[in-house]
C-alpha atoms as a PDB file:
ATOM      1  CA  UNK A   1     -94.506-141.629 -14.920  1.00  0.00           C
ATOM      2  CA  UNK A   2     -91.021-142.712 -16.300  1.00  0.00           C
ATOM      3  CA  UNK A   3     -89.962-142.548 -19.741  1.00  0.00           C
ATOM      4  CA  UNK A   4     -90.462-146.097 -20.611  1.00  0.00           C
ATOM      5  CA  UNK A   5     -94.409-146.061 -19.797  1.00  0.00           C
ATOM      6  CA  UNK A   6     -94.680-143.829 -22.673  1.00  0.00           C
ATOM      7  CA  UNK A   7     -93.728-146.018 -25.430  1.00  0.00           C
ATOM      8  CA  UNK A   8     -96.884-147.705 -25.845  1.00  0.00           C
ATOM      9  CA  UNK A   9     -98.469-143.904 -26.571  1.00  0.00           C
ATOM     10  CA  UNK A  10     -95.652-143.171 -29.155  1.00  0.00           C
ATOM     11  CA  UNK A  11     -96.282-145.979 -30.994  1.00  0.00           C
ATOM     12  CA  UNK A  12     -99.872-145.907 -31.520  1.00  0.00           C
ATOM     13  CA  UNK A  13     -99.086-142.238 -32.698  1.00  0.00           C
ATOM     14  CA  UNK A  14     -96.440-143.626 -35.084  1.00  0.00           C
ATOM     15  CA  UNK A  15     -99.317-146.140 -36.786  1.00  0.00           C
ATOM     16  CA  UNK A  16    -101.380-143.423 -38.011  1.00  0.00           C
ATOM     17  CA  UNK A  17    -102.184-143.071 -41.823  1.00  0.00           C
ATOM     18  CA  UNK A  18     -99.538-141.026 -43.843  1.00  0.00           C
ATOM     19  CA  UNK A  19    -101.703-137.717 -44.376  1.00  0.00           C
ATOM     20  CA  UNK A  20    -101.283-137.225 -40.426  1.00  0.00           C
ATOM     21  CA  UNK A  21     -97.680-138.396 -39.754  1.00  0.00           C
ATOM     22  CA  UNK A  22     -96.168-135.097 -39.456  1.00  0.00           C
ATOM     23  CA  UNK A  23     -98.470-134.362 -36.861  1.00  0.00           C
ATOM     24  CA  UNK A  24     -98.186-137.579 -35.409  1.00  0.00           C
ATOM     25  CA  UNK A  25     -94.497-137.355 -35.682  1.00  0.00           C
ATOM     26  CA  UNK A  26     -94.547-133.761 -34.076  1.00  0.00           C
ATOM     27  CA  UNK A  27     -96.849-134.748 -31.257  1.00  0.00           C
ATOM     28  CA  UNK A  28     -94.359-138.041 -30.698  1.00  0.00           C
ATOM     29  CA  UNK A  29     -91.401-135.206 -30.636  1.00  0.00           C
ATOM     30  CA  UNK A  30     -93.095-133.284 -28.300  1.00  0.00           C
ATOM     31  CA  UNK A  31     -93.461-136.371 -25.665  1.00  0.00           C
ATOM     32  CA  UNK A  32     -89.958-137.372 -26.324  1.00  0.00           C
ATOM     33  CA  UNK A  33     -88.931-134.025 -25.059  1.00  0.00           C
ATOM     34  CA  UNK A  34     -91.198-134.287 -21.930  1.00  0.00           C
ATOM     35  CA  UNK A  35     -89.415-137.684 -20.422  1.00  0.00           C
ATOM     36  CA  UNK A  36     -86.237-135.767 -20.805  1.00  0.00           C
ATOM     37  CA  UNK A  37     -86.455-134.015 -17.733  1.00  0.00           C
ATOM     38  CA  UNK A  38     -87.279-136.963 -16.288  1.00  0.00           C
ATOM     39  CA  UNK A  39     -83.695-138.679 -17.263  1.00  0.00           C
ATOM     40  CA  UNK A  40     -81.164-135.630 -15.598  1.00  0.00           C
ATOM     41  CA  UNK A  41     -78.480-137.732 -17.049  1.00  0.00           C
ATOM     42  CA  UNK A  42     -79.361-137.608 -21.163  1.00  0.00           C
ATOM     43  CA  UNK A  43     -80.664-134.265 -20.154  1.00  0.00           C
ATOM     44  CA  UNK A  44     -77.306-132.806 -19.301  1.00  0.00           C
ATOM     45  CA  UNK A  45     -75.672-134.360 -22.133  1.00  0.00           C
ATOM     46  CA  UNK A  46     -77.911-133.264 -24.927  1.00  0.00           C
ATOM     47  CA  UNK A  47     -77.507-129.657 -23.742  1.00  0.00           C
ATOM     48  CA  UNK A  48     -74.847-127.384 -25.580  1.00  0.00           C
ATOM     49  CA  UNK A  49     -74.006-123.753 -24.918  1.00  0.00           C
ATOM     50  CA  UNK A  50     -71.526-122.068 -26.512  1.00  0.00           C
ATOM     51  CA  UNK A  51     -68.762-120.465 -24.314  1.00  0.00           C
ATOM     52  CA  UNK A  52     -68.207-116.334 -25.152  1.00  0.00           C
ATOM     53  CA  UNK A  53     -64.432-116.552 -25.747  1.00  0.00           C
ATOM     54  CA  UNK A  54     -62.375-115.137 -22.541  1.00  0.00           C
ATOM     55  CA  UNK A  55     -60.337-111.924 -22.899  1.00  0.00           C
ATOM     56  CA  UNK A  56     -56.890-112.104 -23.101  1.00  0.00           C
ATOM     57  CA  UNK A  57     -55.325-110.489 -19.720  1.00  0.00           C
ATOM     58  CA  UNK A  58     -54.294-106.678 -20.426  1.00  0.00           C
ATOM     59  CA  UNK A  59     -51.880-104.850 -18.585  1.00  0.00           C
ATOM     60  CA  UNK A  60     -53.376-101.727 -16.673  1.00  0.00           C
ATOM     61  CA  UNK A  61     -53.468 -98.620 -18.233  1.00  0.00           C
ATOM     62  CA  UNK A  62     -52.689 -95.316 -16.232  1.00  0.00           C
ATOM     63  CA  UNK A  63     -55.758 -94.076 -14.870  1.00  0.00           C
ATOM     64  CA  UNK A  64     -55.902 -90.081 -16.626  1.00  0.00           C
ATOM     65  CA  UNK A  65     -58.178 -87.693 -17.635  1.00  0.00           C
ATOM     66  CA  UNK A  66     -59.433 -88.424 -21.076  1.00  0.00           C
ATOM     67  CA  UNK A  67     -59.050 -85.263 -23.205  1.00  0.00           C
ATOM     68  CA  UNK A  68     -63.128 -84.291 -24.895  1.00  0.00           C
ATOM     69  CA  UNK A  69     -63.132 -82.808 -28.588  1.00  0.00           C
ATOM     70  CA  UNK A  70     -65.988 -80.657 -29.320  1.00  0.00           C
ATOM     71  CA  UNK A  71     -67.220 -78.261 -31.505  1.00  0.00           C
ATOM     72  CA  UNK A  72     -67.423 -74.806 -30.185  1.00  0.00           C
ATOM     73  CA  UNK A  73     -68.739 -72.276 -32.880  1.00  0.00           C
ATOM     74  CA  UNK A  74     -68.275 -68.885 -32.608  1.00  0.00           C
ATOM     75  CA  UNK A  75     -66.637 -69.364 -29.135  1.00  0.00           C
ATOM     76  CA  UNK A  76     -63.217 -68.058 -27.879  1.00  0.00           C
ATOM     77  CA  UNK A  77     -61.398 -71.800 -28.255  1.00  0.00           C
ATOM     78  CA  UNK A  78     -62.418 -71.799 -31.679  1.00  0.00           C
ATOM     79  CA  UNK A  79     -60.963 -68.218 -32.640  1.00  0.00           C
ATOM     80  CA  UNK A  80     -58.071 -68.762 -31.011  1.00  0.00           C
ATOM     81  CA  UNK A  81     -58.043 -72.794 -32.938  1.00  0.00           C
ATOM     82  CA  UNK A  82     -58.719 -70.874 -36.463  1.00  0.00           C
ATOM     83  CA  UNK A  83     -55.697 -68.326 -35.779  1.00  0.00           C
ATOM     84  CA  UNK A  84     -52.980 -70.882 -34.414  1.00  0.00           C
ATOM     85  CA  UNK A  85     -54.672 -73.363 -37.694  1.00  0.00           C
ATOM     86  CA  UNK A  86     -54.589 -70.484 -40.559  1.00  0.00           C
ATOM     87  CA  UNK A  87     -52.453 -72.365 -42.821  1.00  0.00           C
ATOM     88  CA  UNK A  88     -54.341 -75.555 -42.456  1.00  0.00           C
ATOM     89  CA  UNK A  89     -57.421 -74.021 -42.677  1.00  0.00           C
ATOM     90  CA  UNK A  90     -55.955 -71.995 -46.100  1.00  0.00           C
ATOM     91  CA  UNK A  91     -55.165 -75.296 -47.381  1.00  0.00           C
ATOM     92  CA  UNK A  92     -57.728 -76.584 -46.849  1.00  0.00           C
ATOM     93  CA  UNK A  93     -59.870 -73.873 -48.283  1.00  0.00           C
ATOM     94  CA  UNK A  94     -58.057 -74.333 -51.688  1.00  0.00           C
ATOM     95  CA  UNK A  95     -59.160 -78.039 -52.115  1.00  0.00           C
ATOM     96  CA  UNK A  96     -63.086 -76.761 -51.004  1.00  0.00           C
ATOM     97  CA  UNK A  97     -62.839 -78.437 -48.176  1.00  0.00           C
ATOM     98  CA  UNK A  98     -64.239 -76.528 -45.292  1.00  0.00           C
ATOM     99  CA  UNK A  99     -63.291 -78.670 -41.821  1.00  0.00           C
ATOM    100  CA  UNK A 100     -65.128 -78.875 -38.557  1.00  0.00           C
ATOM    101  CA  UNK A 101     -62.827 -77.131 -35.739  1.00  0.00           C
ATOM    102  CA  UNK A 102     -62.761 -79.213 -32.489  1.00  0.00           C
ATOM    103  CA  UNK A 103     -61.540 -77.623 -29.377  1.00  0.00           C
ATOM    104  CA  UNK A 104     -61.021 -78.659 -25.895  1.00  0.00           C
ATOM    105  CA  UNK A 105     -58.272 -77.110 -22.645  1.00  0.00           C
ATOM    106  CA  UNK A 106     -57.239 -78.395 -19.847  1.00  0.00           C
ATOM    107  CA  UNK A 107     -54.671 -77.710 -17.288  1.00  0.00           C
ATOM    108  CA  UNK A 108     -51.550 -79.304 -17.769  1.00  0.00           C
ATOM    109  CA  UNK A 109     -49.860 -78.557 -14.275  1.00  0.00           C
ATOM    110  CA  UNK A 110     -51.250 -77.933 -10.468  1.00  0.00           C
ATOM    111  CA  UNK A 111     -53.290 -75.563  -9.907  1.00  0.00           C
ATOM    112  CA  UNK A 112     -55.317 -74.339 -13.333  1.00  0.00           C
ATOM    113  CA  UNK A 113     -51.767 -72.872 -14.514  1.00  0.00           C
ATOM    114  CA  UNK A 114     -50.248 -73.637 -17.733  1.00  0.00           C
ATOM    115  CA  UNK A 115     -53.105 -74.188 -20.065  1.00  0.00           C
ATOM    116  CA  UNK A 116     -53.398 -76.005 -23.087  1.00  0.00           C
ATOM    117  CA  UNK A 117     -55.357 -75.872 -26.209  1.00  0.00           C
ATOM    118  CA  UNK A 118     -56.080 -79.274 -28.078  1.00  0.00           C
ATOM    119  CA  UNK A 119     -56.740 -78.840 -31.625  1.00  0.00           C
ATOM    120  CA  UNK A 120     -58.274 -80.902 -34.252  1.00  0.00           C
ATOM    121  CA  UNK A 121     -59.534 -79.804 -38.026  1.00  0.00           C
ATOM    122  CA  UNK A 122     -61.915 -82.775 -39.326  1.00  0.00           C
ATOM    123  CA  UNK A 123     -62.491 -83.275 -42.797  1.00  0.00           C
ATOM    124  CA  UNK A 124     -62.595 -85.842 -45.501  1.00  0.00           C
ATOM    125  CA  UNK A 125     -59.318 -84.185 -46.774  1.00  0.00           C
ATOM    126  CA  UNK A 126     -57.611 -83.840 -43.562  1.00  0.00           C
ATOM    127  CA  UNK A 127     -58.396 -87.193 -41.921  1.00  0.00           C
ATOM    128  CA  UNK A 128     -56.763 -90.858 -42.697  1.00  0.00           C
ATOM    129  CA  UNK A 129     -56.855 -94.033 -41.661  1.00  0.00           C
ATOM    130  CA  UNK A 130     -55.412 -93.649 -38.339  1.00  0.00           C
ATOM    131  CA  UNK A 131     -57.819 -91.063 -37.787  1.00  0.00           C
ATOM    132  CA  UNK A 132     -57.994 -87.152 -37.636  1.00  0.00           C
ATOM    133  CA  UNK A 133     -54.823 -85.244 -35.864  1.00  0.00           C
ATOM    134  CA  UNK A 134     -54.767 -83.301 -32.725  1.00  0.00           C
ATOM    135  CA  UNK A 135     -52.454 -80.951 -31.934  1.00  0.00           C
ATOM    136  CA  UNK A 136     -51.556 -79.405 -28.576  1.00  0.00           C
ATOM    137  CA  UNK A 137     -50.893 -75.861 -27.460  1.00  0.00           C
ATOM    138  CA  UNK A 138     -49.234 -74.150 -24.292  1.00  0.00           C
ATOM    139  CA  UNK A 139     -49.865 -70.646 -23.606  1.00  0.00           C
ATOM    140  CA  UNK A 140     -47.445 -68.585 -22.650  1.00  0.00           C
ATOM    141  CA  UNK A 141     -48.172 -65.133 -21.520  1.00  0.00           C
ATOM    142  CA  UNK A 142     -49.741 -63.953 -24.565  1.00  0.00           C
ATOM    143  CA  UNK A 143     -48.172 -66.686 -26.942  1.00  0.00           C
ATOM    144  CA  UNK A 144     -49.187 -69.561 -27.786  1.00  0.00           C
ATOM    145  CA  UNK A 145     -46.927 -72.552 -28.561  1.00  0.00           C
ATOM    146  CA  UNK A 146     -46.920 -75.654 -30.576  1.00  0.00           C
ATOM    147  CA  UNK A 147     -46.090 -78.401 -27.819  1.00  0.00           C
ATOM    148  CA  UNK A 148     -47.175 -81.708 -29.705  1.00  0.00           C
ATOM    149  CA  UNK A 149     -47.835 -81.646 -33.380  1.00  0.00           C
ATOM    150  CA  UNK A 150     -50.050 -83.571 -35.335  1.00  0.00           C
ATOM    151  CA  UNK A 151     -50.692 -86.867 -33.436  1.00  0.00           C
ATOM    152  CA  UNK A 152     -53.211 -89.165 -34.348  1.00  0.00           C
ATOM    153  CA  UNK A 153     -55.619 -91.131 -31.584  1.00  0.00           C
ATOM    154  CA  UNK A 154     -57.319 -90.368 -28.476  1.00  0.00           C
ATOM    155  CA  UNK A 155     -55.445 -88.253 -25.335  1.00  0.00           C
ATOM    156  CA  UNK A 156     -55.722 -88.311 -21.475  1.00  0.00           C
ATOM    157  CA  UNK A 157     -53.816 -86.276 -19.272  1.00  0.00           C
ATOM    158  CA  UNK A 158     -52.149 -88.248 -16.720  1.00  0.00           C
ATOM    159  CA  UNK A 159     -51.490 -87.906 -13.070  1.00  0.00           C
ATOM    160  CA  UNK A 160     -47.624 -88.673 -13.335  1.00  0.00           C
ATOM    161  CA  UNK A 161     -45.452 -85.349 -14.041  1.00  0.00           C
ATOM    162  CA  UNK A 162     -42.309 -84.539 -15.641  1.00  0.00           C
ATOM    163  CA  UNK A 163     -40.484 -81.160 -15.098  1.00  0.00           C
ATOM    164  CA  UNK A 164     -43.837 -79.605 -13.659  1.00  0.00           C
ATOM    165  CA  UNK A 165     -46.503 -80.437 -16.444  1.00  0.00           C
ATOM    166  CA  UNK A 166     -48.355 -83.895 -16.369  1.00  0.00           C
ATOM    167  CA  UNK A 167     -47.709 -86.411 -18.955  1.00  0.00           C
ATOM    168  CA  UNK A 168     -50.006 -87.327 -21.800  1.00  0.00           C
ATOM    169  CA  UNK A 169     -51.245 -91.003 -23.079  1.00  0.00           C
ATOM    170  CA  UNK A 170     -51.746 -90.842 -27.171  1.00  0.00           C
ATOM    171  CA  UNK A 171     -53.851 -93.317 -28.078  1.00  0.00           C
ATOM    172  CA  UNK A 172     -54.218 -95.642 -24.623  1.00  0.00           C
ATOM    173  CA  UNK A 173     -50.251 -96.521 -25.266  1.00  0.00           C
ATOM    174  CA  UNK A 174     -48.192 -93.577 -26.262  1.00  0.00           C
ATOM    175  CA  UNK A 175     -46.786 -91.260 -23.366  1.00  0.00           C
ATOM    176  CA  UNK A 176     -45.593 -87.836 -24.272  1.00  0.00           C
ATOM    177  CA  UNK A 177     -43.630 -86.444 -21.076  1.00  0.00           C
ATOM    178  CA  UNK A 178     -42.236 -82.315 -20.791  1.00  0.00           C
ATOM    179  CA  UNK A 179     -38.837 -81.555 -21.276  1.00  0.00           C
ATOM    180  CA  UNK A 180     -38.648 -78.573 -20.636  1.00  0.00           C
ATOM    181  CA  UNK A 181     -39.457 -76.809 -24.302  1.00  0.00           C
ATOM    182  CA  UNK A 182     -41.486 -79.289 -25.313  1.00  0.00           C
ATOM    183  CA  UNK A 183     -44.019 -82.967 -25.568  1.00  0.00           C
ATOM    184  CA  UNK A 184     -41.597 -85.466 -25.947  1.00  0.00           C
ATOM    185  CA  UNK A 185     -42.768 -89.232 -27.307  1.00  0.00           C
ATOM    186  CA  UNK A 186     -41.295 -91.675 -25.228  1.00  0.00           C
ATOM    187  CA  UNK A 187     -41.809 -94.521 -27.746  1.00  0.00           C
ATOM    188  CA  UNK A 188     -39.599 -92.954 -29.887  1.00  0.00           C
ATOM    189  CA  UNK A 189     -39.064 -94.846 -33.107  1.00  0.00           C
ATOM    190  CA  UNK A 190     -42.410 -96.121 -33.915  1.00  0.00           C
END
């Protein structure tokens, strides 16, 4: 049957009385959309779909090991967190503000040696709008020292190394490299 057969059945549904027109009309809808398939042509041009936008092109990020905070309570990391975090934590204490310790180490050379302690107190008080800060510790022998201070976003170790310890990737953009005493931001003025 082609579209054009059908006419004759549309408009006898079309002369019905007025209290069943818009069933008439719905039923006359209904067979207009049946002969579409039947015309590939109108078909294709009546259809619309809506494109999802396409990503801009982003330059690859080093591949590292993304650095996990978590809550350890009443574990070793977190002692060792309050005691390098006392003044915070005093601070922090005066305002009633009581923050959730998160805790994480990792190796930052070869081997298991020189490792680290990631820090980050999360509160209301203590966090912005960029987020909560994270600092990073390097034991040494029974010390432990402040290497990178307060940064804000997410960390991953990365493979590449500078003076022995591996670099680290703040916040998917930032790399801190070792200079010997220290974490060193190689973005510098931003």
């Amino acid at each position: 049957m082609t579209p054009f057969s059908l006419k004759p059945a549309l408009a006898g549904l079309l002369r019905v009385s007025s209290h069943t027109a818009p069933t008439a009309l719905a039923l006359g809808g209904l067979l207009l959309a049946c002969t579409l398939p039947a015309a590939p042509a109108l078909a294709r041009k009546a259809t619309h779909r809506a494109k999802a936008p396409t990503a801009a092109p982003q330059a690859p990020r080093p591949a590292g090991h993304p650095v996990v905070l978590t809550a350890h309570p009443g574990s070793g990391l977190e002692a060792v967190a309050r005691s390098l975090s006392a003044d915070e934590l005093k601070e922090a204490a005066r305002h009633h503000d009581h923050p959730i310790i998160l805790t994480a180490s990792a190796p930052l050379a070869p081997g298991h040696k020189n490792m680290a302690l990631f820090v980050q107190l999360q509160s209301a008080g203590m966090c912005g709008s960029a987020g909560c800060a994270t600092s990073v510790f390097l034991r040494h022998g029974k010390k432990w020292d402040n290497v990178i201070d307060s940064v804000n976003g997410g960390m991953s170790i990365l493979p590449t190394r500078h003076q022995g310890l591996y670099d680290i990737l703040i916040d998917n953009d930032d790399k801190w490299i070792w200079n010997g005493k220290t974490y060193q931001d190689t973005l510098g003025g931003r």
